[in-house]
Protein backbone atom coordinates (compact mmCIF):
# COMPACT_ATOMS: atom_id res chain seq x y z
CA UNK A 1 26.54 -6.47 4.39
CA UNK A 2 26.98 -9.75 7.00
CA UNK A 3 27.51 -7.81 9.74
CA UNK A 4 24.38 -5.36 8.78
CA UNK A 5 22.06 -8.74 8.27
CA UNK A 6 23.21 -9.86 11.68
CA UNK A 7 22.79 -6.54 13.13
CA UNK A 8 19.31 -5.86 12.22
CA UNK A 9 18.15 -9.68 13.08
CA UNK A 10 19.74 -8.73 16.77
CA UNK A 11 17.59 -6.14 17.22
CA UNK A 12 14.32 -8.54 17.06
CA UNK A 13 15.44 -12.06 18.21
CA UNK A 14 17.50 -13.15 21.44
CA UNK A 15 19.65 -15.47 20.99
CA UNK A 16 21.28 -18.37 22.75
CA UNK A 17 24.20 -20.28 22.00
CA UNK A 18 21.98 -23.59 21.34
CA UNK A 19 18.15 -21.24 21.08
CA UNK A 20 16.74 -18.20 19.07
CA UNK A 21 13.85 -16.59 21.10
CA UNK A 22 12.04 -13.98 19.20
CA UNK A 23 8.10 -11.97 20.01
CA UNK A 24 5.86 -13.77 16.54
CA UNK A 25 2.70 -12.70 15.67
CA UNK A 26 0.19 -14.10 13.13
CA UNK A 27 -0.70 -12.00 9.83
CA UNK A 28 -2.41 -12.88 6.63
CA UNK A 29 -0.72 -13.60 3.87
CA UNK A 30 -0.71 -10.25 1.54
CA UNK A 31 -1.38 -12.88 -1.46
CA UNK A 32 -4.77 -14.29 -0.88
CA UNK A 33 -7.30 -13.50 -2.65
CA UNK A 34 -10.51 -12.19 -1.53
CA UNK A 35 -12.65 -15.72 -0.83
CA UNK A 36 -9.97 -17.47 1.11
CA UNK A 37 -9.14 -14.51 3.41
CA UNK A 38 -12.64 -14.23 4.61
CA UNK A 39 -12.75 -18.31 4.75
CA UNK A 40 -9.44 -18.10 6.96
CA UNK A 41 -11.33 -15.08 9.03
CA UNK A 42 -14.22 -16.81 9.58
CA UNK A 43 -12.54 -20.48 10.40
CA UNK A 44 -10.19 -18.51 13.50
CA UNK A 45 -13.29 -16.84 14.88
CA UNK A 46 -14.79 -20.25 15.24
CA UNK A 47 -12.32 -20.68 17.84
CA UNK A 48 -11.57 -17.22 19.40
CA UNK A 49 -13.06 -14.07 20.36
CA UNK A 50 -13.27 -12.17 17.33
CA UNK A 51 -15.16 -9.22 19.11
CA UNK A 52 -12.91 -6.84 18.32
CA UNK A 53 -13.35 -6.15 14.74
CA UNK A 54 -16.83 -6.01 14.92
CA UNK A 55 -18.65 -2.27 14.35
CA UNK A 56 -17.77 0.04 16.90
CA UNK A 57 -14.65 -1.95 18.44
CA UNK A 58 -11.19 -0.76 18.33
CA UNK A 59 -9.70 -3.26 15.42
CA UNK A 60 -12.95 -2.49 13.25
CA UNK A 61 -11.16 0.40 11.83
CA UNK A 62 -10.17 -0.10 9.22
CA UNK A 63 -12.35 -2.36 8.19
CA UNK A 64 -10.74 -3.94 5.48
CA UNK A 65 -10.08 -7.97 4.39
CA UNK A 66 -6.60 -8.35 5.59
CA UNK A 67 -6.95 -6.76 8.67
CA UNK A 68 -9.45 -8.55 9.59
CA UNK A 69 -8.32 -11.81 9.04
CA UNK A 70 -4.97 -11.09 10.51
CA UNK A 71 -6.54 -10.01 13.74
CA UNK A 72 -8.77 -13.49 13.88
CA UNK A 73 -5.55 -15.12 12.64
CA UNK A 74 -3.23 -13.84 15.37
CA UNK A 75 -5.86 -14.39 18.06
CA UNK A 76 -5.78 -18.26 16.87
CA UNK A 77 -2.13 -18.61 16.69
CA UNK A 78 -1.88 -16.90 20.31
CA UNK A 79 -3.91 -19.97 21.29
CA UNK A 80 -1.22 -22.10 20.59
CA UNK A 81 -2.01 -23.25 17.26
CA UNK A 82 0.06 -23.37 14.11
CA UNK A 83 0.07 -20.20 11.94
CA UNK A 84 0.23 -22.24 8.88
CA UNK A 85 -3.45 -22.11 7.77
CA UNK A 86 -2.56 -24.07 4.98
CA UNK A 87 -0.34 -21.05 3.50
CA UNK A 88 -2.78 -18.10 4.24
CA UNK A 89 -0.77 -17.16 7.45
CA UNK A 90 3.01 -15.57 8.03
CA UNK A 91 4.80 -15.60 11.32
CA UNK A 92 6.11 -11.81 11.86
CA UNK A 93 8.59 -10.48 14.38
CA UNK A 94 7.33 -6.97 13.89
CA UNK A 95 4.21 -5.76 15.98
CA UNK A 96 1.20 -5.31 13.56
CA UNK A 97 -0.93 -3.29 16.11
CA UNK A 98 -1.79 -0.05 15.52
CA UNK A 99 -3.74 2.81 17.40
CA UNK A 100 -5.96 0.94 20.29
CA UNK A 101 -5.74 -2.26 18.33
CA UNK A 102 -3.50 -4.25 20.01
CA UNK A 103 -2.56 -7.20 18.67
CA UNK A 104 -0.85 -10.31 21.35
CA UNK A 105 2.59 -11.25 20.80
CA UNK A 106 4.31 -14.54 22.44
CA UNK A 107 7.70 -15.10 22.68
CA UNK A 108 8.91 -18.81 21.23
CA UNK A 109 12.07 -20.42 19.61
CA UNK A 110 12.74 -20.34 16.32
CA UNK A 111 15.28 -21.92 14.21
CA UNK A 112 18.71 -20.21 12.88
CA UNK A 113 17.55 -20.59 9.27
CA UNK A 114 14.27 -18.47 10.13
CA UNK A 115 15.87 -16.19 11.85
CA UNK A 116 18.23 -15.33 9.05
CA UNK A 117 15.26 -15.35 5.93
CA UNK A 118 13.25 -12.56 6.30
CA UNK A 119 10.95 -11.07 3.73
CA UNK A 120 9.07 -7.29 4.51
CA UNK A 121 5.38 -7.25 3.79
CA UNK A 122 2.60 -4.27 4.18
CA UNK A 123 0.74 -4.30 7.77
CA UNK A 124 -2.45 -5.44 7.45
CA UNK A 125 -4.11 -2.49 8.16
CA UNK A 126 -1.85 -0.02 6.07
CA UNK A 127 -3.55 2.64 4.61
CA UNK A 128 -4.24 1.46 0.71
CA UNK A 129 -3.48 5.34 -0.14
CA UNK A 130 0.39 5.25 1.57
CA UNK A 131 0.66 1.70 0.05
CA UNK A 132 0.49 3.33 -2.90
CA UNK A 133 3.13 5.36 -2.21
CA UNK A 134 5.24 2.82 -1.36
CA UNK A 135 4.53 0.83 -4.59
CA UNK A 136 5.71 4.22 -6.04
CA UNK A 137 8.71 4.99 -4.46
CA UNK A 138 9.68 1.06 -3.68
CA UNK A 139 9.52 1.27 -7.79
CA UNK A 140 11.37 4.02 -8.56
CA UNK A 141 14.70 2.15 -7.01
CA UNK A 142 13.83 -1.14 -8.30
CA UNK A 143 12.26 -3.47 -10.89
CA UNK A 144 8.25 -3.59 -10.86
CA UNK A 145 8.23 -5.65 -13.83
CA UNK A 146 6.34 -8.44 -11.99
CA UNK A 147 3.73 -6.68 -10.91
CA UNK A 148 2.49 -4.95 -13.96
CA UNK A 149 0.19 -6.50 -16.20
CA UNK A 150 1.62 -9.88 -17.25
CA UNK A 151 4.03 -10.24 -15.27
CA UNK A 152 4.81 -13.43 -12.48
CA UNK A 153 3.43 -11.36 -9.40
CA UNK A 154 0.15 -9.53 -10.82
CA UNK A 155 -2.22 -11.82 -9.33
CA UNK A 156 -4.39 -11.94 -6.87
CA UNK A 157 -4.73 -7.72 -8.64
CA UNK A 158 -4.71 -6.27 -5.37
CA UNK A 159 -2.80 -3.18 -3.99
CA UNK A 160 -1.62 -5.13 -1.02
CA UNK A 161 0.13 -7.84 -3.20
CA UNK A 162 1.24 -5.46 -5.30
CA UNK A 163 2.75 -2.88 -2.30
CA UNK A 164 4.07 -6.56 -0.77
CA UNK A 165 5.96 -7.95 -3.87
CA UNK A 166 7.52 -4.22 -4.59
CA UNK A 167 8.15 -3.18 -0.83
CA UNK A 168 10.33 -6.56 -0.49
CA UNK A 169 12.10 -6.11 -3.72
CA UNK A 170 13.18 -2.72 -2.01
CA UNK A 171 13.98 -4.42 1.20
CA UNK A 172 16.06 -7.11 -0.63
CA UNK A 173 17.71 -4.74 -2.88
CA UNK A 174 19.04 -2.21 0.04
CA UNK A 175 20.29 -4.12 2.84
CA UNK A 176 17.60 -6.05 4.45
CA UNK A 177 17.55 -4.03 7.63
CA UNK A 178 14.81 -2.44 9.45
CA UNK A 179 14.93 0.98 8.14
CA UNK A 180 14.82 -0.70 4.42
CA UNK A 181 10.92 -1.64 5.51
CA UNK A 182 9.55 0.55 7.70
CA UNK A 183 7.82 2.41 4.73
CA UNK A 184 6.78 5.01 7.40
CA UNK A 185 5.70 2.24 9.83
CA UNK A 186 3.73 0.04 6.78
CA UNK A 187 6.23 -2.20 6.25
CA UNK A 188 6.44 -5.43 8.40
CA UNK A 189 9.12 -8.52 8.72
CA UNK A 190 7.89 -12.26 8.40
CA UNK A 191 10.06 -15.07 8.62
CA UNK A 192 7.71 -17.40 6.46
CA UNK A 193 8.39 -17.18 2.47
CA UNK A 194 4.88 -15.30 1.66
CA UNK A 195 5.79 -16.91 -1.82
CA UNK A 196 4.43 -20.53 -0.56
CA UNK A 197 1.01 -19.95 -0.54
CA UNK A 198 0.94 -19.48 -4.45
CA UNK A 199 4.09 -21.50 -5.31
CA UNK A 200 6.11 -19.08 -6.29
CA UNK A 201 9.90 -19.53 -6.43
CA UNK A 202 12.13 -17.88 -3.87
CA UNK A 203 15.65 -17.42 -2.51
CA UNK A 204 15.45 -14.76 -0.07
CA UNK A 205 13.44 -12.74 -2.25
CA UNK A 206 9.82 -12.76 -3.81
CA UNK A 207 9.90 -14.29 -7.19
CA UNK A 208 6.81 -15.10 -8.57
CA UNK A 209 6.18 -17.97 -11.31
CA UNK A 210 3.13 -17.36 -13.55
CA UNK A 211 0.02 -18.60 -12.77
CA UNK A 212 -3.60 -18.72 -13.97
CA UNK A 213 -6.54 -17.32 -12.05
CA UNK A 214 -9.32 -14.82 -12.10
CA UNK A 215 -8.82 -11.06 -11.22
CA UNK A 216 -9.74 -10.20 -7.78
CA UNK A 217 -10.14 -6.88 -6.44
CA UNK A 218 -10.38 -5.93 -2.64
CA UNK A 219 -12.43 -3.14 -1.33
């Protein structure tokens, strides 16, 4: 299992005896809700050229909340800012472009702890219909439990927190390599706990401690 972990972290970071040096991107977290993802968006593209996911650009499609923000997030980061954004954002080591829209990637150096935790997330711009799937088959192998209604991880009530919570529940169940999230290239590796942002608890795998709030539902 050690040798697997180590194995699969190789293939993404280069490292040193003393450094770790690994390409990071910028994504949205998967569990924002639907107000503070377009407050995130619209903060970045005070600062950056957020042309691209206008109408008739190549990120525009699709032209859904995450993707959005993740793009304008990204494009801030790239800047040489922090991807913190108070919780909302997630370093990744995996490339979140897809068709024309490319998204930057920097190399920098990262610590040994973050290059060992690693959580898989949806892509931004993942289909909702083969996150679905994934929330299908990720749940057929594992525990859903959280997700369903009640449970720790239900809210924000949105398919990409739900595909998020179960897709990394697979990952952390079967080996934590990058076959175990590529979900037919939906699948995506952070090295930031996406737990933070809502205080859930986590070791190395999304737990989720119940919280209070209003339904939201993205379109």
């Amino acid at each position: 299992m050690v040798i697997v972990l180590l194995l699969s972290v190789l293939r993404h970071i280069h490292i040193s005896p003393l450094k770790a040096f690994a390409q990071t991107w910028c994504v949205a977290n998967p569990s924002l809700g639907y107000d503070t993802s377009e407050n995130v968006e619209s903060y970045a593209c005070n600062y950056v050229d957020c042309s691209s996911i206008h109408s008739g650009d190549p990120c525009s499609v699709p032209s859904n909340l995450f993707s959005r923000a993740s793009f304008a997030m990204n494009a801030y980061y790239q800047q040489g800012h922090d991807c913190t954004f108070g919780g909302s954002g997630l370093k990744s080591i995996t490339d979140p472009s897809y068709g024309n829209c490319k998204f930057v990637g920097s190399e920098e150096m990262i610590s040994a702890p973050a290059a060992l935790s690693k959580w898989c997330i949806a892509k931004p711009a993942a289909p909702y219909s083969l996150l679905q799937i994934n929330i299908d088959f990720a749940c057929s192998k594992v525990d859903c439990s959280v997700i369903q209604t009640g449970g720790e991880c239900q809210l924000p009530d949105t398919i990409m927190n739900h595909a998020s919570v179960a897709m990394n529940l697979y990952y952390q169940s079967f080996g934590r390599t990058d076959l175990s999230c590529h979900f037919k290239s939906t699948g995506m590796i952070v090295i930031d706990d996406p737990s933070k942002y809502n205080r859930y608890l986590v070791v190395l795998e999304l737990v989720c401690t119940k919280e209070k709030g209003r339904k939201e539902v993205l379109v």
